[in-house]
C-alpha atoms as a PDB file:
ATOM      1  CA  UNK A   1     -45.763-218.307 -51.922  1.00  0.00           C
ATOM      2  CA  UNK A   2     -47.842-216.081 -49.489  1.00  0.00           C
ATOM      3  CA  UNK A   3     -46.789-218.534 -46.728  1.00  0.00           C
ATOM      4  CA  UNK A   4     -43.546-217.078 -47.008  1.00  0.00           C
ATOM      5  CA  UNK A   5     -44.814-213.428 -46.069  1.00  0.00           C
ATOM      6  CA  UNK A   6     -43.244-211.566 -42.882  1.00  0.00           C
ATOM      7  CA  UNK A   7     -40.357-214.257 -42.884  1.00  0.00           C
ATOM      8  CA  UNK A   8     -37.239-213.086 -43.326  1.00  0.00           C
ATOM      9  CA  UNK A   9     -36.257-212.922 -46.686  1.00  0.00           C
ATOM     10  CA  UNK A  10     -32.671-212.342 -48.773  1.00  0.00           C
ATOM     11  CA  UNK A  11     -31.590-211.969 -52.513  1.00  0.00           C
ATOM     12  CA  UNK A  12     -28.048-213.342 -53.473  1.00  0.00           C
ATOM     13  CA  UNK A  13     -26.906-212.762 -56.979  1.00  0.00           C
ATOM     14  CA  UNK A  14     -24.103-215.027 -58.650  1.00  0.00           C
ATOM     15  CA  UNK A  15     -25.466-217.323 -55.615  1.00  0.00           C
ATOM     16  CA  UNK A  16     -24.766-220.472 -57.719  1.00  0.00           C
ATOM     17  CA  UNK A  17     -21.256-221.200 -56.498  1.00  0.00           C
ATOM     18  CA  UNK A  18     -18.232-219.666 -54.656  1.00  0.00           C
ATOM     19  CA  UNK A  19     -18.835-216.616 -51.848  1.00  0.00           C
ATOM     20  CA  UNK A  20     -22.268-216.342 -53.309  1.00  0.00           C
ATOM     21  CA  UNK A  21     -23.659-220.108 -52.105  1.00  0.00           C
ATOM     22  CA  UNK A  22     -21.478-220.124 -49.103  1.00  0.00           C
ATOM     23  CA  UNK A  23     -23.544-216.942 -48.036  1.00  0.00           C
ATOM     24  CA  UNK A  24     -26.522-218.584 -49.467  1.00  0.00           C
ATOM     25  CA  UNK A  25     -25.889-221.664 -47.158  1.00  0.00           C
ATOM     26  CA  UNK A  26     -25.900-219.525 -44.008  1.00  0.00           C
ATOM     27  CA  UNK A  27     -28.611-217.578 -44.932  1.00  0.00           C
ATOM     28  CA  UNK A  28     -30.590-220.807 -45.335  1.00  0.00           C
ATOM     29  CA  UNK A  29     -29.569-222.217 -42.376  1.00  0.00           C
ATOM     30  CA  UNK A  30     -30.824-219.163 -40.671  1.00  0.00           C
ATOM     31  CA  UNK A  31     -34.570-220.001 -41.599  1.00  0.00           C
ATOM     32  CA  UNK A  32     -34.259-217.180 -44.515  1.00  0.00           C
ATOM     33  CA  UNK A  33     -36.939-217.724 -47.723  1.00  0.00           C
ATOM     34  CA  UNK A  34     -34.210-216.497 -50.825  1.00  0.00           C
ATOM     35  CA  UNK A  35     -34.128-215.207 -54.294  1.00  0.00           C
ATOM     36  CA  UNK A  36     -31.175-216.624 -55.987  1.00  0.00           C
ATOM     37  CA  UNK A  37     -29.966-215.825 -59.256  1.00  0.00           C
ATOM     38  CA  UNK A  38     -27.241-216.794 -61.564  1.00  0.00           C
ATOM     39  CA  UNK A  39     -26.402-217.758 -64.869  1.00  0.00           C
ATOM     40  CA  UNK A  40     -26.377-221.671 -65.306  1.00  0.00           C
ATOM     41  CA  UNK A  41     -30.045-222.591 -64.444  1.00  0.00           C
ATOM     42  CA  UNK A  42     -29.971-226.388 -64.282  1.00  0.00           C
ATOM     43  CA  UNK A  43     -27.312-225.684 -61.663  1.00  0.00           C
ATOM     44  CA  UNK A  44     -29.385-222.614 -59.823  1.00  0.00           C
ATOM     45  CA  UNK A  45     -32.251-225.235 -59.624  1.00  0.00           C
ATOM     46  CA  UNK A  46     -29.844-227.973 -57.866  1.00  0.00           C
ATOM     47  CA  UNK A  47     -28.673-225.221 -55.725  1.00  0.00           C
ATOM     48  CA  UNK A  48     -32.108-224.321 -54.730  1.00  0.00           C
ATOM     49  CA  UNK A  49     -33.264-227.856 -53.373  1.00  0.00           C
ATOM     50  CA  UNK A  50     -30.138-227.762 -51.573  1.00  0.00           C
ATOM     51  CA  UNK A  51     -30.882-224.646 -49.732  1.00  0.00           C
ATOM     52  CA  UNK A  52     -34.423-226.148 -49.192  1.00  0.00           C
ATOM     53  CA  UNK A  53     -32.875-229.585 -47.450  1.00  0.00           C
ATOM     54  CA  UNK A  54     -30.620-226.157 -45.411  1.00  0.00           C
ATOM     55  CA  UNK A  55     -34.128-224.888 -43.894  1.00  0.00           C
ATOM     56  CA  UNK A  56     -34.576-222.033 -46.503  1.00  0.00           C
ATOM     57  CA  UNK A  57     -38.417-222.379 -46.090  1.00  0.00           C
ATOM     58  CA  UNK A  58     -39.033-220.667 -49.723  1.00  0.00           C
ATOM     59  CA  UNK A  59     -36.360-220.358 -52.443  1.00  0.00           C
ATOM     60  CA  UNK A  60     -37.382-218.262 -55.636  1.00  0.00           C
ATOM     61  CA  UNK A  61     -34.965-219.374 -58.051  1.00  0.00           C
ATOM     62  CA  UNK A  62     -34.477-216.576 -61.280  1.00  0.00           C
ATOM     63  CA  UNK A  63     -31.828-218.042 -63.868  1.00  0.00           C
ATOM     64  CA  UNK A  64     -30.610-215.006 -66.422  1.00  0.00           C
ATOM     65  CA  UNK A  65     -26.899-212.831 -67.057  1.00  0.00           C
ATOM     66  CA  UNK A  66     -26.986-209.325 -65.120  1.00  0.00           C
ATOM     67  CA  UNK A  67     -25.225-207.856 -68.006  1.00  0.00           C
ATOM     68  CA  UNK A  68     -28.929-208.093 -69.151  1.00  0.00           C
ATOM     69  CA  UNK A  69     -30.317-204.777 -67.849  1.00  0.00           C
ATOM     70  CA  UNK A  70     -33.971-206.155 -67.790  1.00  0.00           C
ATOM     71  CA  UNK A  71     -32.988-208.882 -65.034  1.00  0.00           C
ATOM     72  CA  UNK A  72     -32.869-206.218 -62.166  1.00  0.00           C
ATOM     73  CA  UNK A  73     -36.592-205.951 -63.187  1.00  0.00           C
ATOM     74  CA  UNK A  74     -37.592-209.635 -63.280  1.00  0.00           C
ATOM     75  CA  UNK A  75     -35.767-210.039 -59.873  1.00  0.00           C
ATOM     76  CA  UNK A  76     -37.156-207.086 -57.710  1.00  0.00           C
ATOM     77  CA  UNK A  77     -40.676-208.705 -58.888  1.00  0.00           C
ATOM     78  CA  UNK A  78     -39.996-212.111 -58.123  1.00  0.00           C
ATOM     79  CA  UNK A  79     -39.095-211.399 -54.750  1.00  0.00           C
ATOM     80  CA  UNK A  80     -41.446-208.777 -54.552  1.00  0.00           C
ATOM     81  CA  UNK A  81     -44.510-211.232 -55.288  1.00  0.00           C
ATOM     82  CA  UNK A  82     -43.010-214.433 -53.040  1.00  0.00           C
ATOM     83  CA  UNK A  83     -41.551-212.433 -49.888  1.00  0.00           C
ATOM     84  CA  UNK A  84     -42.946-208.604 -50.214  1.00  0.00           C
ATOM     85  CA  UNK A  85     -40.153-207.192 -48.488  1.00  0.00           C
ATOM     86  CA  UNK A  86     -36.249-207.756 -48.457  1.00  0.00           C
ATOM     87  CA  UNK A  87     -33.897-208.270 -45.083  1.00  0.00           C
ATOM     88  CA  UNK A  88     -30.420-208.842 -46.950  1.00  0.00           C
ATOM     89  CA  UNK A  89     -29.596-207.876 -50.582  1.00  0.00           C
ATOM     90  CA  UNK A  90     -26.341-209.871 -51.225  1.00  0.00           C
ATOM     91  CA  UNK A  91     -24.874-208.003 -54.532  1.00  0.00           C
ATOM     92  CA  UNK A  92     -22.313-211.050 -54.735  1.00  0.00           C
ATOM     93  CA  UNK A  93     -22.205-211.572 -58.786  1.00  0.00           C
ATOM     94  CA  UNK A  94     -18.911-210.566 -60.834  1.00  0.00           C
ATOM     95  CA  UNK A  95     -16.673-211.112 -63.649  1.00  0.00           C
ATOM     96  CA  UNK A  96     -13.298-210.738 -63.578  1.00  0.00           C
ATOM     97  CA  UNK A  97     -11.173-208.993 -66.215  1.00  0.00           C
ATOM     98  CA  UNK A  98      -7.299-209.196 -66.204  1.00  0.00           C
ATOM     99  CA  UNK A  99      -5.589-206.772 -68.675  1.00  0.00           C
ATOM    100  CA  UNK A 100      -3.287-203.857 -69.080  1.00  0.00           C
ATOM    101  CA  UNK A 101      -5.316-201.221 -69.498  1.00  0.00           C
ATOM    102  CA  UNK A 102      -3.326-200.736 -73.433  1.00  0.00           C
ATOM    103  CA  UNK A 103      -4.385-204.256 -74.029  1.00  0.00           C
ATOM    104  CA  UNK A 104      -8.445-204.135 -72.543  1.00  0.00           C
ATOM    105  CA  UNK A 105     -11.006-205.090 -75.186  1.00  0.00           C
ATOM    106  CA  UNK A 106     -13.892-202.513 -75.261  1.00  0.00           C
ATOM    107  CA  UNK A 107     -16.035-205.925 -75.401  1.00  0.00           C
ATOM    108  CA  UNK A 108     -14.977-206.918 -72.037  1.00  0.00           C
ATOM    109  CA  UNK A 109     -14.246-203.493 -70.655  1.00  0.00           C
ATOM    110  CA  UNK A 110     -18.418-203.483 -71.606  1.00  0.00           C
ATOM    111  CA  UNK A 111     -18.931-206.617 -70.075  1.00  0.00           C
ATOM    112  CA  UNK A 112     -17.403-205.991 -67.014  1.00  0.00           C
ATOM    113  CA  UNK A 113     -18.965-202.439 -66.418  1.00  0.00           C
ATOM    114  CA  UNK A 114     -22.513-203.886 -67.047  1.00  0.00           C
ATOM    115  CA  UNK A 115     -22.405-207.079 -64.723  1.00  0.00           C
ATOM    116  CA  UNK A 116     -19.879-205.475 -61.777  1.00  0.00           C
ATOM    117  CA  UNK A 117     -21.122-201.848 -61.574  1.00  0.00           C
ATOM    118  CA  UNK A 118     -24.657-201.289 -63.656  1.00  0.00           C
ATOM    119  CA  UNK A 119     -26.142-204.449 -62.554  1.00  0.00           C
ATOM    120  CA  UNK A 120     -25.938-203.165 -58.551  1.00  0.00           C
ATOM    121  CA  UNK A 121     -26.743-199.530 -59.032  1.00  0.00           C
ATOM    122  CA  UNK A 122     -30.165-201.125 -61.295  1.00  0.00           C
ATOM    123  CA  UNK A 123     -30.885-203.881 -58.276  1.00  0.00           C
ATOM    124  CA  UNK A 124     -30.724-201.120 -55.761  1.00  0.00           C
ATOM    125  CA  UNK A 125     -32.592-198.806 -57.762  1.00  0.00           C
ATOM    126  CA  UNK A 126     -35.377-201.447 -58.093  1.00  0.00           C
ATOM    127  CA  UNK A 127     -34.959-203.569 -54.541  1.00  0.00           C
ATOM    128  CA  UNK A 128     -34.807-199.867 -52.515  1.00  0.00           C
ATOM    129  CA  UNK A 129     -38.434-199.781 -51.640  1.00  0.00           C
ATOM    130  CA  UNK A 130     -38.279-203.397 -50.860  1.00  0.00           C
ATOM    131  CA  UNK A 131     -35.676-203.156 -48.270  1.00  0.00           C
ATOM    132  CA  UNK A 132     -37.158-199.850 -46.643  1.00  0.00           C
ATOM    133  CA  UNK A 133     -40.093-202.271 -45.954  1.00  0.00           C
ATOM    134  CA  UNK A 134     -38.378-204.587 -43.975  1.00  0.00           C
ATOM    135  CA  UNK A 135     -37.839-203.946 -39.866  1.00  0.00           C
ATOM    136  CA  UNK A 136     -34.236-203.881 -41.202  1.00  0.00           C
ATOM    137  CA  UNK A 137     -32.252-204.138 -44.104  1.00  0.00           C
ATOM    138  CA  UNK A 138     -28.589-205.135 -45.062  1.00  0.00           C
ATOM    139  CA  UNK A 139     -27.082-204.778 -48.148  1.00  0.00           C
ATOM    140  CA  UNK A 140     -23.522-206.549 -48.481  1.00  0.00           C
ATOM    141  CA  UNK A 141     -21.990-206.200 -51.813  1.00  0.00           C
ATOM    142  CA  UNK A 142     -18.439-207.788 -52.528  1.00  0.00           C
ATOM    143  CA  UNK A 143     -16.300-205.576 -53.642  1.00  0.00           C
ATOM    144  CA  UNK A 144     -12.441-206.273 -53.961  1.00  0.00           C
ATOM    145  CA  UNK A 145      -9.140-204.894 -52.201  1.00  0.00           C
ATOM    146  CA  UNK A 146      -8.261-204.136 -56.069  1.00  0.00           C
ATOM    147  CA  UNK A 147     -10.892-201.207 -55.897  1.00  0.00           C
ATOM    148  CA  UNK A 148      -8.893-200.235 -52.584  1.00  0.00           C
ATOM    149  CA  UNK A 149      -5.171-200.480 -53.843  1.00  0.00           C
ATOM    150  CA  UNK A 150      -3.987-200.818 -57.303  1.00  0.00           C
ATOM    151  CA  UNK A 151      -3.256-204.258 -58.627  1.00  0.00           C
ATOM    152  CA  UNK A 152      -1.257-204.100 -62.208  1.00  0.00           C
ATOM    153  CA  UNK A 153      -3.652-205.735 -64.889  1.00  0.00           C
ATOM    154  CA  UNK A 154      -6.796-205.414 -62.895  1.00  0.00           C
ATOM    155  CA  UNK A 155      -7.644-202.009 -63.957  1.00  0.00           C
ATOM    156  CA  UNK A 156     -10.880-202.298 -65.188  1.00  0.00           C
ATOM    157  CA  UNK A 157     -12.072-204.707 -62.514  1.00  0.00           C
ATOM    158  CA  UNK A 158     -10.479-202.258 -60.141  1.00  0.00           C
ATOM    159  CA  UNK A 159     -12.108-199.442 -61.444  1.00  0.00           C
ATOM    160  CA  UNK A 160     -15.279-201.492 -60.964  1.00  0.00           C
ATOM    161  CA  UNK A 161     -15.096-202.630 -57.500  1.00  0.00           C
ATOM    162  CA  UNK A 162     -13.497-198.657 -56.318  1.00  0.00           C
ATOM    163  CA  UNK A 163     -17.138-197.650 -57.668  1.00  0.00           C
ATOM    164  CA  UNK A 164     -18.781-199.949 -55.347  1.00  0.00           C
ATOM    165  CA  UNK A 165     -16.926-198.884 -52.374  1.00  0.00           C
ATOM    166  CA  UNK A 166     -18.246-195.189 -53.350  1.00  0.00           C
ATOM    167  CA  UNK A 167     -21.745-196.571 -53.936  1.00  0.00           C
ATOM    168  CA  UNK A 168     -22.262-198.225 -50.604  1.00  0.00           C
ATOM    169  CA  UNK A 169     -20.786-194.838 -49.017  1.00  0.00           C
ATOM    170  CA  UNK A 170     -23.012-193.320 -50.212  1.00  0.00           C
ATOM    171  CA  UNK A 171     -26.310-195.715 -50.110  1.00  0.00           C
ATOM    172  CA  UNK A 172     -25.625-195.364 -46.157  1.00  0.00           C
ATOM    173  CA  UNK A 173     -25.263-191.558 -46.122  1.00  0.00           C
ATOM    174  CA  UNK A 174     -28.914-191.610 -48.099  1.00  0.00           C
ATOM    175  CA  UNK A 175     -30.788-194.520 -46.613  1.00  0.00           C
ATOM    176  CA  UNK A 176     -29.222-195.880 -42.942  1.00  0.00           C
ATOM    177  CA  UNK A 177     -31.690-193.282 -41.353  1.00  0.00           C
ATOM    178  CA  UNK A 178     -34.342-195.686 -43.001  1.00  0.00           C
ATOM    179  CA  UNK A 179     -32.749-198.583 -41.796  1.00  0.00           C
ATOM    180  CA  UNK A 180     -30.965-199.720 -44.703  1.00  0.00           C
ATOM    181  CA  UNK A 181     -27.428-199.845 -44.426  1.00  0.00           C
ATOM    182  CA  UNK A 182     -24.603-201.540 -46.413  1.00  0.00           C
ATOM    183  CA  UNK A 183     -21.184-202.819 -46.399  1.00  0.00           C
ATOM    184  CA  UNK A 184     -18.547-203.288 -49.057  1.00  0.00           C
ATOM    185  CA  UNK A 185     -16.377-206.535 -48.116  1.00  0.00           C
ATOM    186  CA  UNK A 186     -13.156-206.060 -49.992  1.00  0.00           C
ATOM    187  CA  UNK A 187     -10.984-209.576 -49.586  1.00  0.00           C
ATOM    188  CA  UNK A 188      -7.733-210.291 -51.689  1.00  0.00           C
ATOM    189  CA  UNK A 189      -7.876-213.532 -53.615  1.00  0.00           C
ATOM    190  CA  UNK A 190     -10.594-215.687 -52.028  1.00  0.00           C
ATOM    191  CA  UNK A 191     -10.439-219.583 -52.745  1.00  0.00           C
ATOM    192  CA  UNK A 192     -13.033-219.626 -55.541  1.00  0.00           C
ATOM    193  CA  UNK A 193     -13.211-220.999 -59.361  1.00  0.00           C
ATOM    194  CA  UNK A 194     -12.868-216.779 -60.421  1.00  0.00           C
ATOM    195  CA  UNK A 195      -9.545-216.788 -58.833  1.00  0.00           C
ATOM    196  CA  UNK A 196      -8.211-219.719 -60.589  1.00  0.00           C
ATOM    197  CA  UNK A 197      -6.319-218.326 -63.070  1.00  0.00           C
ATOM    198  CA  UNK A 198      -3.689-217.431 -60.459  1.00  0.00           C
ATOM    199  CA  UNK A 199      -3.497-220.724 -59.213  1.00  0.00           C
ATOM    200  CA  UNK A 200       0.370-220.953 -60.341  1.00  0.00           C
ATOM    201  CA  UNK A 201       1.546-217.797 -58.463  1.00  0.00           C
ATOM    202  CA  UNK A 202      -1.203-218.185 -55.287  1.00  0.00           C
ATOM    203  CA  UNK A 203      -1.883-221.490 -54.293  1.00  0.00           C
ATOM    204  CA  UNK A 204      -5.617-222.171 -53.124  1.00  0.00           C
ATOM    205  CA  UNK A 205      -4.147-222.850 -49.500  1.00  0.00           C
ATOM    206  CA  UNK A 206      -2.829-219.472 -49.453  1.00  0.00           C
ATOM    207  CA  UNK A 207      -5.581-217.721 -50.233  1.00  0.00           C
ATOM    208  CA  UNK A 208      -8.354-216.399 -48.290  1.00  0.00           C
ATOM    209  CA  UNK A 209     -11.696-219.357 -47.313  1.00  0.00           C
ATOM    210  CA  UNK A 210     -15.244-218.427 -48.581  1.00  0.00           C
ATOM    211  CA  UNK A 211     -16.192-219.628 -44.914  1.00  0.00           C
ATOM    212  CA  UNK A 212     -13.679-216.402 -43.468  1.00  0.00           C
ATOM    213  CA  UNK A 213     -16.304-214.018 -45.919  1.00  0.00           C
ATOM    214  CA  UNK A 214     -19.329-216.040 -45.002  1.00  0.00           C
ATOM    215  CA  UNK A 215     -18.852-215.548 -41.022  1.00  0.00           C
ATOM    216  CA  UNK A 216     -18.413-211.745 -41.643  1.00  0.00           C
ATOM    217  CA  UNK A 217     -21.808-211.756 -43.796  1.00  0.00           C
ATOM    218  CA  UNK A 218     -23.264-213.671 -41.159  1.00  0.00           C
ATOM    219  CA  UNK A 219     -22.106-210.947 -38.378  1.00  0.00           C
ATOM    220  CA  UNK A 220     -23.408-208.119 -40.436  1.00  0.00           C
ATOM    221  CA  UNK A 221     -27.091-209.694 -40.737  1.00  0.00           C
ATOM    222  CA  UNK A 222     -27.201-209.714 -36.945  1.00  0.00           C
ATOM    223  CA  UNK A 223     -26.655-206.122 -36.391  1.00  0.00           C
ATOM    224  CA  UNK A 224     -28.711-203.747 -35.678  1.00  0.00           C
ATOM    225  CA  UNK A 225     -30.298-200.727 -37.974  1.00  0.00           C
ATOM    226  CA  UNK A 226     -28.317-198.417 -35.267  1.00  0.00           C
ATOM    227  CA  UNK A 227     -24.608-199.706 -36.510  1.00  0.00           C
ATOM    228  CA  UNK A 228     -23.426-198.772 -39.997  1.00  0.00           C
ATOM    229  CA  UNK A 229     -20.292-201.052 -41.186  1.00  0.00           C
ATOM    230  CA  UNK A 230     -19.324-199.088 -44.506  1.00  0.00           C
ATOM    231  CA  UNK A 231     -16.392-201.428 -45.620  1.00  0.00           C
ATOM    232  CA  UNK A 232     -14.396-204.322 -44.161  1.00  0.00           C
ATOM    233  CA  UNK A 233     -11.147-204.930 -46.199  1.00  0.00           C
ATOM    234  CA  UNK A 234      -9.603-208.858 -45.593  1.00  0.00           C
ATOM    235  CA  UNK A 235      -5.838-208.854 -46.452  1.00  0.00           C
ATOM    236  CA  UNK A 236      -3.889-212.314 -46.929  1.00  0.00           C
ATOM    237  CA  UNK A 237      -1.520-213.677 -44.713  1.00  0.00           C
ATOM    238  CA  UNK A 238       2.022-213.405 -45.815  1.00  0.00           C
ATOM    239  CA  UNK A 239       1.067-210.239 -47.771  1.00  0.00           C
ATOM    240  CA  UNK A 240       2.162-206.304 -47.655  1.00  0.00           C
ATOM    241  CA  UNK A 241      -1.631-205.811 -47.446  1.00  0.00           C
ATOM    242  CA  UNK A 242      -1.878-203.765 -50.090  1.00  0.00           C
ATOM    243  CA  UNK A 243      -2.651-206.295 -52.383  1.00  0.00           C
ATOM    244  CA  UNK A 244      -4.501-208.575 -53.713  1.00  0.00           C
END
């Protein structure tokens, strides 16, 4: 693990599938050691030798649910112990929660405030000295055009993601002077397994490629600490824009 020391290093959550190992792929590809995390560990430790065979020349694997507040913990001293600094936190991991709001279970309502909102302000709170190591430090975190304009039956996941947008605001106006900066990338449906469920009104060609969020990640890792990206909203094609 100390081989991997002064490389540059990332941390993707919910990097197992979707946006999260499409930014996981280019990060490898880059030469980047990685922390990945996500749920399904048999699949996290497939995903891991693939990043490997990518040119990731270290990949810390951490399987565990970030509705679990003590996986923050475990994560920021994983990485802490393989890499000792962080280039690029990736706050990628979500769950999606479609409901009126007269009709939201406090369960999920619970659920979805833990993993989409608690999780990042607890992975920040830990990673922050981490990432004011590094030379320079990016923190992308996917947010959702539904925190931007209202979607009916996304309220809670809304609610959510609008957070984020306010959390990455303000991350920059506390930490860009010590070269940490972030950006909230707020896309309408992408093509992923989350967005399934509105497969019969949005067909997967219609909505937006992993590989259109992936190149944008990939821009904002080559920046320099001088430029500050707060948010970059991705409407579909076809659309008002003001949806989702």
């Amino acid at each position: 693990m100390t081989e991997a020391r002064g490389r540059a290093s990332a941390l993707v959550t919910g990097a197992s599938r979707g946006i999260g190992l499409g930014i996981a792929e280019m990060l490898a590809r880059r030469g980047t050691a990685l922390t990945i995390t996500a749920r399904d560990g048999e699949r996290l430790a497939d995903v891991a030798g693939h990043l490997r065979e990518l040119g990731a020349p270290e990949v810390v694997s951490v399987a565990g649910d970030l509705a679990d507040s003590a996986l923050p913990d475990v994560l920021g001293k994983r990485h802490a112990e393989a890499f000792g600094d962080l280039g690029c936190l990736v706050l990628n991991a979500g769950v999606g929660t479609a409901a009126p709001i007269g009709d939201l279970p406090e369960a999920r309502l619970d659920k979805t405030l833990a993993v989409n909102l608690r999780a990042p302000v607890l992975l920040l709170q830990r990673l922050l000295p981490l990432l004011r190591a590094a030379d320079r430090a990016r923190v992308v975190v996917l947010s959702s055009i539904s925190g931007v304009y209202a979607e009916p039956g996304l309220a809670a996941y809304g609610a959510t993601k609008a957070a984020l947008n306010s959390l990455v605001e303000t991350l920059n106006a506390e930490e860009s002077g010590n070269g940490v900066s972030a950006t909230a990338i707020a896309p309408g449906y992408v093509d992923t397994d989350m967005s399934a469920w509105t497969h019969d009104r949005i067909p997967p060609d219609e909505m937006i490629p992993v590989s259109d969020v992936v190149t944008l990640v990939e821009a904002l890792v080559s920046l320099s600490a001088q430029s500050v990206v707060p948010r970059i909203l991705i409407t579909r094609a076809g659309t008002s824009g003001f949806e989702a």
